[in-house]
C-alpha atoms as a PDB file:
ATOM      1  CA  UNK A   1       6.395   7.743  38.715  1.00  0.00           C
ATOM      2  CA  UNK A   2       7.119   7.420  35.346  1.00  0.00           C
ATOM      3  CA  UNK A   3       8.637   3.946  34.031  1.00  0.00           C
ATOM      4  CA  UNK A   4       9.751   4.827  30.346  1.00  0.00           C
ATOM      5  CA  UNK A   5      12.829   6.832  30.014  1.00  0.00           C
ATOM      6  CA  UNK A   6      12.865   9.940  28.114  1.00  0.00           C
ATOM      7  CA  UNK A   7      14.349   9.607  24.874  1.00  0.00           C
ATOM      8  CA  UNK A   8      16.203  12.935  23.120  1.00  0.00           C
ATOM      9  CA  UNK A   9      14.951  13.176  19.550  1.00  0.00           C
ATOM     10  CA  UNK A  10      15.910  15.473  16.467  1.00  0.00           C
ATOM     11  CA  UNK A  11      13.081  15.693  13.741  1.00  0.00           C
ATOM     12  CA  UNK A  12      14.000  17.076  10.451  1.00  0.00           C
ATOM     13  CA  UNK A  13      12.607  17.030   6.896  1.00  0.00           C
ATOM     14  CA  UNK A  14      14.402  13.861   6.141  1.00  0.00           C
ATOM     15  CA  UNK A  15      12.888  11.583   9.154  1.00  0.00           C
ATOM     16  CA  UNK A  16      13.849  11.650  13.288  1.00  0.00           C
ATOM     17  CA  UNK A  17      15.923   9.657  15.591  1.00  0.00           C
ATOM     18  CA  UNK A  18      15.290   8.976  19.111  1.00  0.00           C
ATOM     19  CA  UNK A  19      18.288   8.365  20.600  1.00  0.00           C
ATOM     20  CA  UNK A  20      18.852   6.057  24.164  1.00  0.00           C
ATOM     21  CA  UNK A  21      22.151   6.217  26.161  1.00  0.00           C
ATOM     22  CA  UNK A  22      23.809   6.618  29.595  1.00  0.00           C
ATOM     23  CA  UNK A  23      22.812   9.826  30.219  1.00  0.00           C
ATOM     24  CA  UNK A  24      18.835   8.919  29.517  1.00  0.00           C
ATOM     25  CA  UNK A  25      18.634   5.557  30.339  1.00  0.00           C
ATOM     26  CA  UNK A  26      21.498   4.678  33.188  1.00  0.00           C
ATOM     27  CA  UNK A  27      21.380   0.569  32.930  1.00  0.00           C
ATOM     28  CA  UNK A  28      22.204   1.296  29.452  1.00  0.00           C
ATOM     29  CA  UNK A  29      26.338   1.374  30.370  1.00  0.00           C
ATOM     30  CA  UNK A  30      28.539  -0.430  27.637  1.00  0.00           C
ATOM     31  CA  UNK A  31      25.874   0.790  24.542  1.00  0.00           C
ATOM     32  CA  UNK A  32      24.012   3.469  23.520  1.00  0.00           C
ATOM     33  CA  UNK A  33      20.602   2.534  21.078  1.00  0.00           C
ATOM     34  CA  UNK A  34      18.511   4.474  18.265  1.00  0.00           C
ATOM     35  CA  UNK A  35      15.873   4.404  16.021  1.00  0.00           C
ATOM     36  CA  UNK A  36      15.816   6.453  13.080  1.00  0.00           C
ATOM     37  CA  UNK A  37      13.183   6.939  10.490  1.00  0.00           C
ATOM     38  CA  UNK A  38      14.313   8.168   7.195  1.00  0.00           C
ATOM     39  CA  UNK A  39      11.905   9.668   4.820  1.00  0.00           C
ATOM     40  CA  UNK A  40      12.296   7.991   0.875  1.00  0.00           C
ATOM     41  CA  UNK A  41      15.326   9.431  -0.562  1.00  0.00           C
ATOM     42  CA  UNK A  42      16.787  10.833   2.546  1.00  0.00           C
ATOM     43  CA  UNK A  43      20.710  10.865   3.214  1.00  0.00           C
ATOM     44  CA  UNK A  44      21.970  10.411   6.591  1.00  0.00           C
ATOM     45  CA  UNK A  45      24.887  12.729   7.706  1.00  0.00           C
ATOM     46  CA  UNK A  46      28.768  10.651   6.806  1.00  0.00           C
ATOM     47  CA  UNK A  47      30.573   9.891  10.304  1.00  0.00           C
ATOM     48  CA  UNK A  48      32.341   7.915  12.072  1.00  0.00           C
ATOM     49  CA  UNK A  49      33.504   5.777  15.079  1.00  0.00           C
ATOM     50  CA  UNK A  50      37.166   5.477  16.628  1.00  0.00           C
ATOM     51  CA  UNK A  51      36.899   1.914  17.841  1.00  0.00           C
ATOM     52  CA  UNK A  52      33.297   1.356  18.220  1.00  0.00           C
ATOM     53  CA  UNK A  53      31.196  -0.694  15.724  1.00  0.00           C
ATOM     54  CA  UNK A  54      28.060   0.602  14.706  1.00  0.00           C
ATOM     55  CA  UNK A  55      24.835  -1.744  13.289  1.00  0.00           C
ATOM     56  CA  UNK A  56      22.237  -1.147  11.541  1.00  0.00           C
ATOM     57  CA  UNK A  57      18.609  -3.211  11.965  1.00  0.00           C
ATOM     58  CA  UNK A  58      16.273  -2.731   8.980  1.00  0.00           C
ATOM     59  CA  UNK A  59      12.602  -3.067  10.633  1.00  0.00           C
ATOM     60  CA  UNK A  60      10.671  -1.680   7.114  1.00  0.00           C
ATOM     61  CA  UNK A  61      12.408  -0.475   3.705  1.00  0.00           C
ATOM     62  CA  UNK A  62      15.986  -1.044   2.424  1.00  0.00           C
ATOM     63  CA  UNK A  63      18.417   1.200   2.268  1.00  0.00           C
ATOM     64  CA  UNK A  64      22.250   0.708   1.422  1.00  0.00           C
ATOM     65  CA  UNK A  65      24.917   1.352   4.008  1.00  0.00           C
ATOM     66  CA  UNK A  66      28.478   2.372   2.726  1.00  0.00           C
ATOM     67  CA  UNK A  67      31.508   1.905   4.550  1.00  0.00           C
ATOM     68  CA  UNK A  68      34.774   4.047   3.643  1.00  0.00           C
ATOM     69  CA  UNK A  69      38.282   2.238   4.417  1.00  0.00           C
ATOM     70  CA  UNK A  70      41.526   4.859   5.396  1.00  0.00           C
ATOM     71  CA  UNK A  71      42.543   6.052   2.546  1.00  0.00           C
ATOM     72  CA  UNK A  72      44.796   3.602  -0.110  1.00  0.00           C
ATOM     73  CA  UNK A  73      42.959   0.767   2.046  1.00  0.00           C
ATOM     74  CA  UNK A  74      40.726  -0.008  -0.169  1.00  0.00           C
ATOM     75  CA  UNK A  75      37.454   1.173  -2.460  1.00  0.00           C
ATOM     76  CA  UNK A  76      34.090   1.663  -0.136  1.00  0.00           C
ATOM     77  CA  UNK A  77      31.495  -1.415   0.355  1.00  0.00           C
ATOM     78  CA  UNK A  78      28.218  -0.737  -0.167  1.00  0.00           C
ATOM     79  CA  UNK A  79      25.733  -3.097   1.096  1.00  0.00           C
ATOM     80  CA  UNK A  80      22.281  -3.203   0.231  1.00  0.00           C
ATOM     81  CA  UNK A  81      20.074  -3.773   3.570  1.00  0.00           C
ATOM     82  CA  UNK A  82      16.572  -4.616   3.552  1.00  0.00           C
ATOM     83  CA  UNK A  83      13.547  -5.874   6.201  1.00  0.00           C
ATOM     84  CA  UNK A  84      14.864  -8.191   9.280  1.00  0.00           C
ATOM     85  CA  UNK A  85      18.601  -7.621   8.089  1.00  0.00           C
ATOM     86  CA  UNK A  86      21.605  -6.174  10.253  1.00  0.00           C
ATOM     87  CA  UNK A  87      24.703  -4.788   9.325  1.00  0.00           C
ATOM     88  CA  UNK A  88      28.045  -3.559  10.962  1.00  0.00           C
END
């Protein structure tokens, strides 16, 4: 019997993410979870949510997260984000 659930990943030249929701790990029902390890310099792909918030844990590094508003809403915030900081 195996206790740890089995996590997709995608591995690319940029880093990996290992991603954990309903599908792989059931008790997991309101929230899905990820870790993702970005090599220096890497660029994660723009995206976005329709009424879900997304965070961002920094466990080692910084990195800066930007955040795009509709547009005429406003210019984009950029945050810088290092070691033991979240952002939304």
């Amino acid at each position: 019997m195996t206790v740890a659930p089995s996590f997709w990943q995608v591995s690319t030249d940029g880093g990996y993410i290992k991603v954990a929701s309903v599908s792989n790990f059931p008790i997991s029902t309101g929230m899905a979870g990820a870790l993702v390890r970005f090599t220096p310099g890497a660029l994660r792909q723009l995206h976005w949510h329709t009424g879900h918030a997304e965070w961002q844990y920094v466990i080692n590094g910084t990195f800066t997260v930007s955040a795009h508003h509709l547009p005429g809403k406003g210019v984009p915030d950029q945050t810088l984000v290092s070691v033991n900081d979240a952002a939304q």
